[in-house]
Protein backbone atom coordinates (compact mmCIF):
# COMPACT_ATOMS: atom_id res chain seq x y z
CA UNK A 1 112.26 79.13 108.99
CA UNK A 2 114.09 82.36 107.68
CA UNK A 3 111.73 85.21 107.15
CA UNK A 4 112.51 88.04 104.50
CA UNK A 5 112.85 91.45 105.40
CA UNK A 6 110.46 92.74 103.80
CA UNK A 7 107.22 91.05 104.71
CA UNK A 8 105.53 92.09 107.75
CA UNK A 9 104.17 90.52 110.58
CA UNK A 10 99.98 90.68 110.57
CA UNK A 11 100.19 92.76 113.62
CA UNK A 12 102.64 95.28 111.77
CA UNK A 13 100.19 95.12 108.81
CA UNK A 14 97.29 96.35 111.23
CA UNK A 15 99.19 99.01 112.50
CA UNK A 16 100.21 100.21 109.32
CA UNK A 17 96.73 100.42 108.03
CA UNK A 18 95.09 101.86 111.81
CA UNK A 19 97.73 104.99 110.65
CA UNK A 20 96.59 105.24 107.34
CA UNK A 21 92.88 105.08 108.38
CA UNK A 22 93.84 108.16 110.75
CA UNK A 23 95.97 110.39 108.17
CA UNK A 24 92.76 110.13 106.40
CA UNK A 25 90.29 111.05 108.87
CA UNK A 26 92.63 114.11 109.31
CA UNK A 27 92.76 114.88 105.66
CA UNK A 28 89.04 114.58 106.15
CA UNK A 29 88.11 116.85 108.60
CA UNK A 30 90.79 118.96 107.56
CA UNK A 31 89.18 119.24 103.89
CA UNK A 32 89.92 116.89 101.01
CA UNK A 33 90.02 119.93 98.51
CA UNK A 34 92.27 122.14 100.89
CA UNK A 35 95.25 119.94 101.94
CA UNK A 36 98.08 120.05 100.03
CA UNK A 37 98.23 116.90 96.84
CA UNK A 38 101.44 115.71 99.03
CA UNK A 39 99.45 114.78 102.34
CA UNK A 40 98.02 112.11 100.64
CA UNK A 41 101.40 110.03 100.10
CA UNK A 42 102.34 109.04 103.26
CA UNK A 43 98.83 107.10 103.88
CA UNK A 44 99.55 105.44 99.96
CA UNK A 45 102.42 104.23 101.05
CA UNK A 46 100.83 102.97 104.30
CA UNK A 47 97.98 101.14 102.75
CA UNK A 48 99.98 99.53 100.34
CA UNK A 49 102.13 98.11 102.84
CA UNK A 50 99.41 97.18 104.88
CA UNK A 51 97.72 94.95 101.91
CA UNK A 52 100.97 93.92 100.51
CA UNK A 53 103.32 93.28 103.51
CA UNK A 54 105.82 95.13 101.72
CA UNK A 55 107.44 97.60 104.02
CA UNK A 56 110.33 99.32 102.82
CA UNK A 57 110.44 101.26 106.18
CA UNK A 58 110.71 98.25 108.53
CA UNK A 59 113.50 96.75 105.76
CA UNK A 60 115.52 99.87 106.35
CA UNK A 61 114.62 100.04 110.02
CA UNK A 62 116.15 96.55 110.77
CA UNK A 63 119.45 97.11 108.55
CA UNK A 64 120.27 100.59 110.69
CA UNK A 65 119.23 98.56 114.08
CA UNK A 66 121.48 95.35 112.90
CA UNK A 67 124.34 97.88 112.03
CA UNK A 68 124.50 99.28 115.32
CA UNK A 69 124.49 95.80 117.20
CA UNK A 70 120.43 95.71 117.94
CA UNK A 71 118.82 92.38 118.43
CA UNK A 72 115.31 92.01 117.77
């Protein structure tokens, strides 16, 4: 069974979302109305590749790794 590049393992989809949950406690406790509008992209991203499985950054990850002779 080949699996596609872009879909993430469950445990990869936790992971994703555990980082999100923490950028946002940080945003939190940092302020919501004093961090910069750009802060909040990075845990977007995360979420929606938590609930999606979508992960651009593990797709690009695996082509650099396979390039330079990496096994999984």
């Amino acid at each position: 069974m080949t699996k596609s590049l872009f879909t993430a393992s469950n445990s990869v989809r936790v992971f994703l979302f555990n980082v999100a949950m923490i950028n946002l406690v940080a945003i939190g406790l940092s302020g919501f109305s004093e961090v910069h509008w750009f802060s909040y992209v990075l845990p977007s991203f995360l979420i929606f590749a938590a609930m999606s499985g979508l992960c651009p950054g593990l797709f690009i990850s695996k082509k650099i790794l396979g390039f330079l002779g990496i096994k999984e």
